[in-house]
Protein backbone atom coordinates (compact mmCIF):
# COMPACT_ATOMS: atom_id res chain seq x y z
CA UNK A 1 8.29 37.07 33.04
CA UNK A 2 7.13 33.61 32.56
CA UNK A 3 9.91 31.81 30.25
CA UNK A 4 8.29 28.94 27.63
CA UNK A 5 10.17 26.10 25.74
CA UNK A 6 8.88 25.59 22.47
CA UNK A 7 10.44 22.34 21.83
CA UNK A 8 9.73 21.22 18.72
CA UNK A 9 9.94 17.47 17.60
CA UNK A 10 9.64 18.55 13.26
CA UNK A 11 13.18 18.68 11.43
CA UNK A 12 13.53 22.18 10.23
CA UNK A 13 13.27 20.75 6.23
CA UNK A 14 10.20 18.88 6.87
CA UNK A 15 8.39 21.83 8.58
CA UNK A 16 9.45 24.34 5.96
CA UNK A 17 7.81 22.11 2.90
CA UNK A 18 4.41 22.86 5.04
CA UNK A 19 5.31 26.67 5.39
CA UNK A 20 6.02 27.12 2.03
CA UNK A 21 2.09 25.07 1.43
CA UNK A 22 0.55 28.03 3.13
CA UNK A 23 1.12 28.32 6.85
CA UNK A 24 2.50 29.77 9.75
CA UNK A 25 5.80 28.36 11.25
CA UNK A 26 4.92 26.37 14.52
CA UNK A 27 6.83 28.43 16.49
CA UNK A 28 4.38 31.05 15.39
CA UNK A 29 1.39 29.22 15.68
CA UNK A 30 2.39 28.43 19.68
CA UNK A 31 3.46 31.79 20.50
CA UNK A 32 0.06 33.43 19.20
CA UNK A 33 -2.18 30.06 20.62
CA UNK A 34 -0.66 30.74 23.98
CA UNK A 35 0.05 34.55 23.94
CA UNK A 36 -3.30 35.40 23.16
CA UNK A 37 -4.83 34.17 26.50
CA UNK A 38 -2.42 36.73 28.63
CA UNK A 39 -3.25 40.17 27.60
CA UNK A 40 -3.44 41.30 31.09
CA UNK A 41 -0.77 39.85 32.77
CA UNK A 42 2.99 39.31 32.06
CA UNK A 43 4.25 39.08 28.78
CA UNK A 44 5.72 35.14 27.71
CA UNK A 45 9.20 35.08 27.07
CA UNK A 46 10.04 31.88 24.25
CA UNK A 47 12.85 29.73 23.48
CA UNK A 48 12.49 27.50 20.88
CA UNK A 49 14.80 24.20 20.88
CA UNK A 50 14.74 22.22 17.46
CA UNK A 51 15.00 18.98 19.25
CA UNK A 52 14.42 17.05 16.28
CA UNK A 53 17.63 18.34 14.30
CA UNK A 54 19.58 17.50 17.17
CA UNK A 55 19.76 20.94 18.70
CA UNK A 56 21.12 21.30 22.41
CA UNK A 57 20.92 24.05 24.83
CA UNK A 58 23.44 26.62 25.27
CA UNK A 59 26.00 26.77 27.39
CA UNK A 60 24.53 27.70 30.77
CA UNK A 61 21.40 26.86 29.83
CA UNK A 62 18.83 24.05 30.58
CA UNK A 63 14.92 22.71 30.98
CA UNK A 64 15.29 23.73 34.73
CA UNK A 65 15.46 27.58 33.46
CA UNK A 66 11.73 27.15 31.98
CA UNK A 67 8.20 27.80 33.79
CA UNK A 68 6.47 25.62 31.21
CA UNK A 69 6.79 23.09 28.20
CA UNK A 70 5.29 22.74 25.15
CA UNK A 71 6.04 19.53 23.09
CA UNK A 72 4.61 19.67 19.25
CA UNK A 73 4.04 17.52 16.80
CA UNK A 74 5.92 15.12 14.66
CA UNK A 75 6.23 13.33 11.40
CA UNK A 76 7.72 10.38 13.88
CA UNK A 77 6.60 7.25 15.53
CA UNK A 78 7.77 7.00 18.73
CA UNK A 79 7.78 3.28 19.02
CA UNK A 80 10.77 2.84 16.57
CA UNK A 81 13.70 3.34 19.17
CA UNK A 82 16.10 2.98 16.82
CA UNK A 83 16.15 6.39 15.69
CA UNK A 84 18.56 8.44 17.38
CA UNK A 85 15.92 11.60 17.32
CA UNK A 86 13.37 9.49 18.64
CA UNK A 87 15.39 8.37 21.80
CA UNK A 88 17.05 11.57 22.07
CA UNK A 89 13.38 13.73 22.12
CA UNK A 90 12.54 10.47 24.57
CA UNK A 91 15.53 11.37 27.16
CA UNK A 92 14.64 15.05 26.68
CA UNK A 93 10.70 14.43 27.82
CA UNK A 94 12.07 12.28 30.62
CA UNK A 95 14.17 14.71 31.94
CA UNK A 96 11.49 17.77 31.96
CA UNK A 97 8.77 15.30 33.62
CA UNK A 98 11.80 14.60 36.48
CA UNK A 99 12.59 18.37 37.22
CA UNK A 100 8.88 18.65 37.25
CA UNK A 101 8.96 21.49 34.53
CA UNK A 102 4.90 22.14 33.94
CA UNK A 103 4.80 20.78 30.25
CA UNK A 104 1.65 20.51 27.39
CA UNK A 105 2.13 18.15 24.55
CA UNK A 106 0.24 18.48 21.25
CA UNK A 107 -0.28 15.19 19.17
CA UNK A 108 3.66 13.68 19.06
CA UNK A 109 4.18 15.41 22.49
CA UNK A 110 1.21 13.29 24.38
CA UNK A 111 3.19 10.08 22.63
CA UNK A 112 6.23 11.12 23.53
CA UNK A 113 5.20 11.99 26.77
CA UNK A 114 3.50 8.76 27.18
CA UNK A 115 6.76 6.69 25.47
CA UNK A 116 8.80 8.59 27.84
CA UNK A 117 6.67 7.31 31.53
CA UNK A 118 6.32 3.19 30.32
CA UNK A 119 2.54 3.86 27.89
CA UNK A 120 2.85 2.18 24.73
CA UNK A 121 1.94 3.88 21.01
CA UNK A 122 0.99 1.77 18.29
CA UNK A 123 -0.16 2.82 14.62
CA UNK A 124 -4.00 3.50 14.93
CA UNK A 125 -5.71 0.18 13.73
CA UNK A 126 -8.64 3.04 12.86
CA UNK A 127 -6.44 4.64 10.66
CA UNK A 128 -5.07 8.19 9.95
CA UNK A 129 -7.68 10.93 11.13
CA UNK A 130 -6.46 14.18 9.68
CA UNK A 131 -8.99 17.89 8.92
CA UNK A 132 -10.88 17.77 11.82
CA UNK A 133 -11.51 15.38 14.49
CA UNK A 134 -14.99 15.01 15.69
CA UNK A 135 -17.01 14.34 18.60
CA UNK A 136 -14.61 14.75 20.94
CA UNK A 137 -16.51 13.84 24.09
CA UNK A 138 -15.02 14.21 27.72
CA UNK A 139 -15.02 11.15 29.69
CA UNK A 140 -16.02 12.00 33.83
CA UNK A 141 -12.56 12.89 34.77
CA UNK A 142 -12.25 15.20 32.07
CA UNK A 143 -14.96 17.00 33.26
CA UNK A 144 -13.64 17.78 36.62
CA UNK A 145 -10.27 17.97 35.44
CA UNK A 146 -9.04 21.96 34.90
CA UNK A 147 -7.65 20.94 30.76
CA UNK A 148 -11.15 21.53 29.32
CA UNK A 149 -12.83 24.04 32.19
CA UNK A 150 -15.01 26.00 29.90
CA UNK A 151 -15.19 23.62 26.90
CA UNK A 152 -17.79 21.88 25.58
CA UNK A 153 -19.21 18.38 26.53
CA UNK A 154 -18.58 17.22 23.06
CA UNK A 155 -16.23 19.16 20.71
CA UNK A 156 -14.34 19.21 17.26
CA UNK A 157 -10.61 20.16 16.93
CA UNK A 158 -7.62 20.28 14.24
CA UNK A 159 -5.91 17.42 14.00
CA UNK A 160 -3.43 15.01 12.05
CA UNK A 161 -1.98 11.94 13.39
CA UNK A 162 -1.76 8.29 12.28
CA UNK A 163 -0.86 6.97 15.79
CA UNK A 164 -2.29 6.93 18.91
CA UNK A 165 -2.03 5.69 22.81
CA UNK A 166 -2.45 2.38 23.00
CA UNK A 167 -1.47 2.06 26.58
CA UNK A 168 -1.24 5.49 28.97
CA UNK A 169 1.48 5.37 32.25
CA UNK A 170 0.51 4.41 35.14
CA UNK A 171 0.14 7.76 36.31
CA UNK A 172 -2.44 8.31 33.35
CA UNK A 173 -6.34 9.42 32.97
CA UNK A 174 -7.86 9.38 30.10
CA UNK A 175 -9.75 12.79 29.72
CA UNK A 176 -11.60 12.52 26.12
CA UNK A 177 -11.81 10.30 23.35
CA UNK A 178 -13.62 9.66 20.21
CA UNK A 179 -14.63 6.97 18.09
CA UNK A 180 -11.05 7.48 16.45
CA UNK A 181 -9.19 7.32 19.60
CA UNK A 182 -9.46 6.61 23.17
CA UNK A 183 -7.41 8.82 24.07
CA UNK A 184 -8.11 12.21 22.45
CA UNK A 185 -6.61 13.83 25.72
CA UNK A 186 -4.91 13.08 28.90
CA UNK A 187 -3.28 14.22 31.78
CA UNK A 188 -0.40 12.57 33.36
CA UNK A 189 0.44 13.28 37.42
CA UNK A 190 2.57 11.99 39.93
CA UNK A 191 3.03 14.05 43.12
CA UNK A 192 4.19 17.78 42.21
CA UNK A 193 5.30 16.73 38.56
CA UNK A 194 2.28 17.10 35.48
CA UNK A 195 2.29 16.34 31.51
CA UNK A 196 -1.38 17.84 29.96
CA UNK A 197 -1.17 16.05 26.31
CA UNK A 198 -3.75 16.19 23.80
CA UNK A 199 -4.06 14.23 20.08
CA UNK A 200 -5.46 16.82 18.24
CA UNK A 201 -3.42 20.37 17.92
CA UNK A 202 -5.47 23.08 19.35
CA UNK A 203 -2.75 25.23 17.79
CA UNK A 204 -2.82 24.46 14.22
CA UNK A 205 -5.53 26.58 12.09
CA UNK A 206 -7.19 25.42 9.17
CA UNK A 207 -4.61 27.24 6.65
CA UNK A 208 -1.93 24.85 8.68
CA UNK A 209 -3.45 20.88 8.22
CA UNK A 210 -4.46 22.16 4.66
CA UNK A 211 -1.13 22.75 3.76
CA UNK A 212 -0.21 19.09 5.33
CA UNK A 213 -3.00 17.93 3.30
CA UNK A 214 -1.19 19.28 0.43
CA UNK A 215 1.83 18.02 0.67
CA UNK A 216 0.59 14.60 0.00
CA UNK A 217 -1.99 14.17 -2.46
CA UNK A 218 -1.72 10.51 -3.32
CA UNK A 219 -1.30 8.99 0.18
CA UNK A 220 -5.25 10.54 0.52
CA UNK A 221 -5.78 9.07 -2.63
CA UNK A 222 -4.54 5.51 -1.37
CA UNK A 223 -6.50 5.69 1.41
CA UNK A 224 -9.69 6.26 -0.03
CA UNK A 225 -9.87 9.77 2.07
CA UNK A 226 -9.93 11.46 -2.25
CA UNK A 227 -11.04 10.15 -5.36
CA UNK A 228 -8.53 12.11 -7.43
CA UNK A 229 -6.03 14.94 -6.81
CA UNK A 230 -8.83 17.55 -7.98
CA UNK A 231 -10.53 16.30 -4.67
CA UNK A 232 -7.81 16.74 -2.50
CA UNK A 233 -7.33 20.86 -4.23
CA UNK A 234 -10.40 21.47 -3.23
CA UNK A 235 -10.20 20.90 0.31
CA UNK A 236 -6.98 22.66 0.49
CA UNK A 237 -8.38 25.39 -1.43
CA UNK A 238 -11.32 25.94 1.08
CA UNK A 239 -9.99 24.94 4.39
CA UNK A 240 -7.31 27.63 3.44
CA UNK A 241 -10.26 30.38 2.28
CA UNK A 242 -12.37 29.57 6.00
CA UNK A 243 -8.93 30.27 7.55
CA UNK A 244 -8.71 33.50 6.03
CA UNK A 245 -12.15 34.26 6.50
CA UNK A 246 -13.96 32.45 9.32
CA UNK A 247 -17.46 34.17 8.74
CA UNK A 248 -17.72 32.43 5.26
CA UNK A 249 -20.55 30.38 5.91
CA UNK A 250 -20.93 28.88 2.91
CA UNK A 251 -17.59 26.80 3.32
CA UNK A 252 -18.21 26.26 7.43
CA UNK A 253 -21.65 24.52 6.34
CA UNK A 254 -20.09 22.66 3.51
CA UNK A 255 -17.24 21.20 5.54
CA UNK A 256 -19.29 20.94 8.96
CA UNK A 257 -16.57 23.52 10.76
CA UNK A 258 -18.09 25.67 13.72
CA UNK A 259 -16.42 27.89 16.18
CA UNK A 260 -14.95 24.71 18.00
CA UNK A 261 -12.21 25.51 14.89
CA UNK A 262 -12.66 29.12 13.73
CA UNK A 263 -12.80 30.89 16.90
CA UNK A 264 -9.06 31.19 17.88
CA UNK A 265 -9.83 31.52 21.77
CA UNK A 266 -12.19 28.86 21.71
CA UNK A 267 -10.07 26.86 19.64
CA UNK A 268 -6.83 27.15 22.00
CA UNK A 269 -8.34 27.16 25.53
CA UNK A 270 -6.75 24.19 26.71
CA UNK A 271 -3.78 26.35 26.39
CA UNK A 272 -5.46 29.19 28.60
CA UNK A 273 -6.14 26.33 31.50
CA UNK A 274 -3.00 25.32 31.47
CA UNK A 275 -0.86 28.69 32.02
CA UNK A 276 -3.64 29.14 34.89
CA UNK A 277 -3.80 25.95 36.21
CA UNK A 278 -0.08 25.00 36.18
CA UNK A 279 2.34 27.14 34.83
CA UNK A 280 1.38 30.41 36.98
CA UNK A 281 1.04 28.25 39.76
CA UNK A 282 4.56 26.78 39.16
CA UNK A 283 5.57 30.18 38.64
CA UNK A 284 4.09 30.98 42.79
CA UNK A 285 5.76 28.41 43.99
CA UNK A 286 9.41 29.19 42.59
């Protein structure tokens, strides 16, 4: 039975104040995103690891007992060091890239991931993108490269984030971008070790950035994103309906949203490349 480690880089308090807004935990949200894509085959066993709080392993236990990694998002910046949960989620993402533990980062995991290996984060000069990010185009190595098989060209995904790669590792290729970002995707290799890392969150549905949206009217306000707190309800109020109800057209042509977003499959088949690509394989080899 392939054995996952949800480690997850939100304090426990700061993700519950989005659960409470209207959506699933992101434990939840991984285990369906990646669950979903093996019906047929063995059944994913999960351990989750608040990493953020401080959390350690049990006794016994460690990253060398997992098949695969995934890294989620963040409310931190992983170029202030002086946080003891940034350098401790740091010295964590170091160690699974040396045991060569397969591992997929979503938003805070590509930059910690990329902290971790010598890249460089900075705040995004562009500023925050956050609903949906658009025109995500693959450059030529993301078209070869397994992350995307069976994506489109030129796609739109979830997404919050306010920072972004300035400067990838070394062992680094950029795989898409948009006019946001550079890098809206990368992949990270160096002999048998490999870190997949994306900005956007292929597993976060509408009902979850609308609840982040929520959360924090007047910062949208401030940045020109709202012109009043009415604004900012009514986004949440139909990002959260087109979860609920993907085939509401009405609200998909309103907010520009296509199956890129609503189709859960679609939506999370980086995740399905992935366990095929690397974490069965790792699985062979064991």
């Amino acid at each position: 039975m392939p054995r996952i480690l949800v480690f997850n880089g939100t304090p426990a308090e700061g993700e519950a104040k989005i659960v409470d807004a209207g959506t699933k935990s992101y434990d939840r949200l991984i285990r369906e995103s990646l669950g979903q894509h093996l019906p047929d085959g063995p059944p994913l066993e999960f351990f989750t690891l608040r990493v953020a709080d401080g959390e350690r392993f049990p006794q016994g236990m460690s990253v060398a007992d997992f098949d695969g990694v995934w890294i989620s998002g963040s409310p931190f910046n992983a170029y202030w060091l002086d946080q003891p949960s940034v350098k401790d989620q740091i010295a964590l993402t170091r160690e699974i890239w040396d045991k060569g533990i397969p591992a997929f980062g979503s938003c805070w995991g590509l930059q910690v991931m990329t902290a971790a290996l010598g890249g460089t984060v900075r705040l995004n000069p562009n500023g925050r993108e956050i609903g949906v990010a658009r025109n995500i185009f693959l450059t030529d190595a993301g078209r070869e490269h397994d992350m995307h098989r069976d994506k489109r060209g030129a796609f739109d995904a979830v997404c919050v984030h306010e920072d972004e790669i300035a400067e990838l590792p070394s062992c680094g290729t950029v795989l898409a971008s948009n006019a946001v970002s550079r890098v809206q995707a990368a992949v990270m290799r160096e002999g048998e070790r490999c870190f997949w890392g994306v900005q956007y969150h292929p597993e976060f549905e509408l009902a979850t950035v609308a609840a982040i949206i929520s959360i924090r009217p007047a910062r949208h306000i401030s940045e020109g994103l709202a012109q009043s707190e009415a604004d900012v309800a009514d986004v949440v109020s139909d990002y959260q309906a087109l979860s609920a109800d993907p085939q509401r057209k009405d609200l998909a042509w309103k907010h520009g949203v296509g199956r890129d977003v609503l189709d859960p499959a679609r939506r999370t088949l980086e995740f399905r490349n992935w366990l095929t690509a690397e974490v069965m394989p790792f699985i062979a080899k064991r």
